[in-house]
N, C-alpha and C. Protein backbone atom coordinates (compact mmCIF):
# COMPACT_ATOMS: atom_id res chain seq x y z
N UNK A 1 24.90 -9.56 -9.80
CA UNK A 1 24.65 -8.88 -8.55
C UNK A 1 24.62 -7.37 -8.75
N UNK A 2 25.82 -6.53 -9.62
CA UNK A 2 25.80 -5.48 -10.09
C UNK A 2 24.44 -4.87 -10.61
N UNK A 3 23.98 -5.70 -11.69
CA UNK A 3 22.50 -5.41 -11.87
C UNK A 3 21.22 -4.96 -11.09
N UNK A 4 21.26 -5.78 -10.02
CA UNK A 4 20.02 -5.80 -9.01
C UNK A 4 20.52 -4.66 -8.17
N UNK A 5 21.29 -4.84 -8.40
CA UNK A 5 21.47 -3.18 -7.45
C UNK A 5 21.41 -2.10 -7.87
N UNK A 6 21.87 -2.13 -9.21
CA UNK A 6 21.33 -0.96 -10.05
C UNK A 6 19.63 -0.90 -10.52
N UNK A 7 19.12 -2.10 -10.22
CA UNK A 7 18.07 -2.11 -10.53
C UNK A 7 17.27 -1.23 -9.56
N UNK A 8 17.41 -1.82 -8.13
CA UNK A 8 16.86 -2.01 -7.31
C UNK A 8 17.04 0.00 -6.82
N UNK A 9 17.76 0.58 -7.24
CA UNK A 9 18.24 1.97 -7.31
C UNK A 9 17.15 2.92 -7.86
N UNK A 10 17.35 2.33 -9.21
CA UNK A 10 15.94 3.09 -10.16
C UNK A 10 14.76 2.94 -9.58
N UNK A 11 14.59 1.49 -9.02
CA UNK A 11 13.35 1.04 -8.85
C UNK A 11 12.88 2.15 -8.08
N UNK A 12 13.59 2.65 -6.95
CA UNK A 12 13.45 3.53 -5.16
C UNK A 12 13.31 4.62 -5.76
N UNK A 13 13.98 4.79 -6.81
CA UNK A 13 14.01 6.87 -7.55
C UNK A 13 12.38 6.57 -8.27
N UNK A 14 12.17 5.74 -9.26
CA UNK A 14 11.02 5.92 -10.25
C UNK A 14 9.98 5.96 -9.58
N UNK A 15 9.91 5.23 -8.23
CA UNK A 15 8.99 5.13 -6.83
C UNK A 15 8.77 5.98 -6.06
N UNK A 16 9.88 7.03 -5.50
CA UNK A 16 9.97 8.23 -4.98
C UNK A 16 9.40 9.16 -6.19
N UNK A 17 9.81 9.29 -7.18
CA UNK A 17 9.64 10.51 -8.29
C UNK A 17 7.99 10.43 -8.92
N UNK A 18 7.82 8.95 -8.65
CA UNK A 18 6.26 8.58 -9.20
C UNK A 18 5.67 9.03 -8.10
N UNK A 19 5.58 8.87 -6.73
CA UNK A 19 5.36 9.21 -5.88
C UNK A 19 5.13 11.04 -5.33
N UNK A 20 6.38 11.65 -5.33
CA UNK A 20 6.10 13.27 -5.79
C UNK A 20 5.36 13.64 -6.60
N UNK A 21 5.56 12.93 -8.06
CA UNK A 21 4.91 13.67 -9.04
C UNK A 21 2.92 13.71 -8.72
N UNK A 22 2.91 12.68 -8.28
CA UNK A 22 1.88 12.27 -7.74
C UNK A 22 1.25 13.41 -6.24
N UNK A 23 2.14 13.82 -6.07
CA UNK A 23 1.68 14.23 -4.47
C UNK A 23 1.13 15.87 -4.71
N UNK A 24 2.27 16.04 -5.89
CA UNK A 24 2.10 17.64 -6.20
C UNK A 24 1.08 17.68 -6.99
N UNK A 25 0.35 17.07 -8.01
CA UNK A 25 -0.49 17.34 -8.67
C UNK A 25 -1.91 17.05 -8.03
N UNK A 26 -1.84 16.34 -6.76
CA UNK A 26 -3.09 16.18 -5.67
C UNK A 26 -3.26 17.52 -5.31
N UNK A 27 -1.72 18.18 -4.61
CA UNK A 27 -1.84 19.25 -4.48
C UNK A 27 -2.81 20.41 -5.02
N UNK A 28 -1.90 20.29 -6.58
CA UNK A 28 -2.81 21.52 -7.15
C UNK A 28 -4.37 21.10 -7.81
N UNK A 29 -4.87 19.71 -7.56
CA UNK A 29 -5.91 19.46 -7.70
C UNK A 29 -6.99 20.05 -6.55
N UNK A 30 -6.41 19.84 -5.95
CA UNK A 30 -7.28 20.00 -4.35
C UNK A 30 -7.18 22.18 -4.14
N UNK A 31 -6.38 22.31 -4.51
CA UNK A 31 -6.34 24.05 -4.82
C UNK A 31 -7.18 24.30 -5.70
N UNK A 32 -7.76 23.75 -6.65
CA UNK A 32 -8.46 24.01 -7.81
C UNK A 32 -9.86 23.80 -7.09
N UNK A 33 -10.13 22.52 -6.83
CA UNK A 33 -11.13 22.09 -6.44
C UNK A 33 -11.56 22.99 -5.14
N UNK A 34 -11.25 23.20 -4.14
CA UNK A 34 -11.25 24.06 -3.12
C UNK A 34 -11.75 25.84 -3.94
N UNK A 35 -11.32 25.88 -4.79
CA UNK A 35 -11.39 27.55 -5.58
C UNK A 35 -12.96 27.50 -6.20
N UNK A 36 -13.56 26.33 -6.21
CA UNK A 36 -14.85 25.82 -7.31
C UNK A 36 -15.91 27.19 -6.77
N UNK A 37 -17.07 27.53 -7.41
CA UNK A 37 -17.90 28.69 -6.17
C UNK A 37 -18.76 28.07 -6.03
N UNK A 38 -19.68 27.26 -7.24
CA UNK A 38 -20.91 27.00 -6.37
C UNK A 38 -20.79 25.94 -5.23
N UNK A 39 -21.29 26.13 -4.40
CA UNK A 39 -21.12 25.15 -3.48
C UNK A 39 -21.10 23.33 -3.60
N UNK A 40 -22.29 23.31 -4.54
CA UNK A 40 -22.54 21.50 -4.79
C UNK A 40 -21.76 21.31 -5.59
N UNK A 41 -21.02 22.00 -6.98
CA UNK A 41 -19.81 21.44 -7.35
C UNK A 41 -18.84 21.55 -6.81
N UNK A 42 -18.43 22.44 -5.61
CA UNK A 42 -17.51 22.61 -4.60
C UNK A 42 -17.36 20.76 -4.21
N UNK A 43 -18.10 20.30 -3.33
CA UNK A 43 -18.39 19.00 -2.71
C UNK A 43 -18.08 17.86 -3.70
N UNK A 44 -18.95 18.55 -4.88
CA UNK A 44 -17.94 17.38 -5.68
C UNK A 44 -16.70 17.17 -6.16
N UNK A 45 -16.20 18.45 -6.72
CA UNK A 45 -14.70 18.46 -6.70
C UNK A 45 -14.02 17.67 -6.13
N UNK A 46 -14.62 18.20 -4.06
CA UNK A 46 -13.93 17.49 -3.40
C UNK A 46 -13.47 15.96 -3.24
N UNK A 47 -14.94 15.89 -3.46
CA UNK A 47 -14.96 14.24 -3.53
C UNK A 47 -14.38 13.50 -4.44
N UNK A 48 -14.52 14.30 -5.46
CA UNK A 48 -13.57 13.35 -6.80
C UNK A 48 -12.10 13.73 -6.40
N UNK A 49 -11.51 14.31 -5.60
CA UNK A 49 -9.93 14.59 -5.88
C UNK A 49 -9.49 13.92 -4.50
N UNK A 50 -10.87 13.71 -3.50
CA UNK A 50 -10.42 12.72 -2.55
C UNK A 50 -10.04 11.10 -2.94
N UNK A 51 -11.57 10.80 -3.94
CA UNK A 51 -11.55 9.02 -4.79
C UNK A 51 -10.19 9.29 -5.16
N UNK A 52 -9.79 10.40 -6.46
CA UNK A 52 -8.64 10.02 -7.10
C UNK A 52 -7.52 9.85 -6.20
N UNK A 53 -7.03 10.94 -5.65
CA UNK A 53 -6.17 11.09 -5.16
C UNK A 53 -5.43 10.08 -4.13
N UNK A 54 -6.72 9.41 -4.03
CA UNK A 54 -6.64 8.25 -2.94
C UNK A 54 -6.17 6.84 -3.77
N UNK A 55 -6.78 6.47 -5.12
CA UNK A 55 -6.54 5.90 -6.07
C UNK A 55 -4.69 6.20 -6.63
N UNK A 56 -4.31 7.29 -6.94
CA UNK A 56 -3.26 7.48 -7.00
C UNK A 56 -2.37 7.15 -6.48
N UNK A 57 -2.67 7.55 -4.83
CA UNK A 57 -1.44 7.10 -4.12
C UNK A 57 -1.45 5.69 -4.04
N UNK A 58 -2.40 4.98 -3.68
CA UNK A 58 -2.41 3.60 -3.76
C UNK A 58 -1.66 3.04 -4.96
N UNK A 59 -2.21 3.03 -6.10
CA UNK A 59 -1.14 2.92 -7.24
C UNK A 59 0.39 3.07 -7.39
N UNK A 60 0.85 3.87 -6.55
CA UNK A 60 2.23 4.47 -6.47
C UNK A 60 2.66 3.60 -5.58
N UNK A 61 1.71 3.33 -4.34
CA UNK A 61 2.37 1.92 -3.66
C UNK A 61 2.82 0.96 -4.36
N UNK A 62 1.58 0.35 -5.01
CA UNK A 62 1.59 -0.78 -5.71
C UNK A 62 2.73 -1.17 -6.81
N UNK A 63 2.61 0.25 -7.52
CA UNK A 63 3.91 -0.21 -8.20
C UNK A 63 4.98 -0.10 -7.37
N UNK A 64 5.89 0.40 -6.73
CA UNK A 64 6.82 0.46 -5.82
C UNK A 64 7.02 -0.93 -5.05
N UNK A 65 6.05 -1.53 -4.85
CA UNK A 65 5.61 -3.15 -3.99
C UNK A 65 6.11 -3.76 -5.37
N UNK A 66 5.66 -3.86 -5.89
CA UNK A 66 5.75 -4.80 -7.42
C UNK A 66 7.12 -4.74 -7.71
N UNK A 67 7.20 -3.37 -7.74
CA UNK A 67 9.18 -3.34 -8.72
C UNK A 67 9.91 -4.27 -7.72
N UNK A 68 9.56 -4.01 -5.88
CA UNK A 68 11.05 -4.51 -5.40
C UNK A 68 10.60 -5.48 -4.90
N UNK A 69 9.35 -6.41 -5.53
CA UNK A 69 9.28 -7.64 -5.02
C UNK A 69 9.63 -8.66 -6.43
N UNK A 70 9.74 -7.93 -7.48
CA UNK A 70 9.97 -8.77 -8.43
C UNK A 70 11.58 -8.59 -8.72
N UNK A 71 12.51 -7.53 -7.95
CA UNK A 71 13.58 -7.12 -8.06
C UNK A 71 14.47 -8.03 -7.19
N UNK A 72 13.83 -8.47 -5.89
CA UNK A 72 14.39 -9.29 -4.71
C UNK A 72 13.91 -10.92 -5.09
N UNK A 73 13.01 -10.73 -5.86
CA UNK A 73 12.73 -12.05 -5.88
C UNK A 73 12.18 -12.66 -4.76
N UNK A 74 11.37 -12.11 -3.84
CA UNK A 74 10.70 -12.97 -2.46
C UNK A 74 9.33 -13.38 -2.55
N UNK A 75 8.95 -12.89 -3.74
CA UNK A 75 7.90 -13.54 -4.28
C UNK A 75 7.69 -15.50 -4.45
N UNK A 76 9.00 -15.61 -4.95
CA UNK A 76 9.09 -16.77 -4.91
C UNK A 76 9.51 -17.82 -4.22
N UNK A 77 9.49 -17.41 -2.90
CA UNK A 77 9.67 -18.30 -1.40
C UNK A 77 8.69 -19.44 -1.08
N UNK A 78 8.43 -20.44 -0.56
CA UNK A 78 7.46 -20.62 0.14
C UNK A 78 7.31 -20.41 1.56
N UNK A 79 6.34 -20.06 1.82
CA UNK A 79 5.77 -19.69 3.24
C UNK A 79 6.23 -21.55 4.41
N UNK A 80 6.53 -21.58 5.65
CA UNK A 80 6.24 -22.59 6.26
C UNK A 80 4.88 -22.87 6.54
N UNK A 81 4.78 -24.30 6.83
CA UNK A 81 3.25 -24.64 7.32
C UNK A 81 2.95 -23.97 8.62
N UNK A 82 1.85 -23.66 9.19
CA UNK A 82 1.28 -23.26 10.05
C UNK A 82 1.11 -24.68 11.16
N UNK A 83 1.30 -23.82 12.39
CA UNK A 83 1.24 -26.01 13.04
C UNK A 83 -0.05 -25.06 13.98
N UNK A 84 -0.55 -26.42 14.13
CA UNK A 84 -2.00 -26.47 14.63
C UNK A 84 -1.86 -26.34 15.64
N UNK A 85 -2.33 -25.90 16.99
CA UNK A 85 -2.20 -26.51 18.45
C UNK A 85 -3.20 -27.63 18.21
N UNK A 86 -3.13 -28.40 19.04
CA UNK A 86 -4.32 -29.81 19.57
C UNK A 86 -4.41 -29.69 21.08
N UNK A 87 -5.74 -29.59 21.44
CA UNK A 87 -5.91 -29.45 23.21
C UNK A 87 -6.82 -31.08 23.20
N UNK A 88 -6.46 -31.35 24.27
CA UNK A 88 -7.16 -32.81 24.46
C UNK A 88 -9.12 -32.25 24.61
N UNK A 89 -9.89 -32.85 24.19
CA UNK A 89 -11.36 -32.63 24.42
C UNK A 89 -11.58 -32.70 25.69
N UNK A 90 -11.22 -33.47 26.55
CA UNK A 90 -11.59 -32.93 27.98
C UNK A 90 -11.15 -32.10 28.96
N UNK A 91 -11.42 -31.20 29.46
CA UNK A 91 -10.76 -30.07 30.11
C UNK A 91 -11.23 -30.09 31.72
N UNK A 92 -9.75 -30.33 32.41
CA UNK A 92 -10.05 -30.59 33.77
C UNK A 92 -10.33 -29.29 34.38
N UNK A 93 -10.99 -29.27 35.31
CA UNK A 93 -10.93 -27.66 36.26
C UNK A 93 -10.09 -27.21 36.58
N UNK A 94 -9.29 -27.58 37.08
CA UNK A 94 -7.79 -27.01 37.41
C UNK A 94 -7.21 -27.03 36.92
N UNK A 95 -6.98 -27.03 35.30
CA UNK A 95 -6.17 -26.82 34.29
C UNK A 95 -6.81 -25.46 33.99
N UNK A 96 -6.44 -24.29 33.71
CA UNK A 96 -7.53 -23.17 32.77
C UNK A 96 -6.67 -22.85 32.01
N UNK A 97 -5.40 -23.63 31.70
CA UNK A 97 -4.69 -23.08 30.47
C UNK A 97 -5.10 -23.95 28.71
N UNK A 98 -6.13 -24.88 29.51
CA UNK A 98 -6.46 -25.70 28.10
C UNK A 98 -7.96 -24.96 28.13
N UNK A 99 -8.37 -24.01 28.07
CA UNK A 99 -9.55 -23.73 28.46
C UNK A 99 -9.90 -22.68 26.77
């Protein structure tokens, strides 16, 4: 039990810190890119530090999802069945809740 909690500790710091490290270097990407002069590589800059940056953070989710779902173990639950409703095929008029 000691373990998973120490695990589960790192997991939130390496997630947070992956996460910053991540946020600040968008930062000074997007300062760079923003500084570009000609205009059409201006746009592209932008665009590439929007794809990445967008790519990045997603990644930083993902691992963060991953560490504390393989840390909790809820990965390996099963889900309950889903129950069906059944409405009878004929639908009286003055019923409009089977409608």
């Amino acid at each position: 039990m000691g373990l998973r909690i120490l695990a589960s500790i790192a997991a939130v710091l390496g997630a947070a810190l992956l996460t910053l490290a991540c946020t600040i270097s968008l930062v000074q990407a997007t300062i760079q890119a923003v500084a570009v002069h000609p205009f059409p590589l201006r746009v592209l800059a932008v665009s590439s530090d929007f794809v990445l940056g967008t790519g990045m953070l997603l990644g930083c989710i993902y691992v963060a999802t991953h560490l504390a779902v393989g840390i909790v173990g809820v990965g390996k639950t099963e889900f309950p069945e889903l129950q069906v409703e059944r409405y009878d095929s004929d639908v009286r008029s003055d019923d409009s809740a089977k409608i």
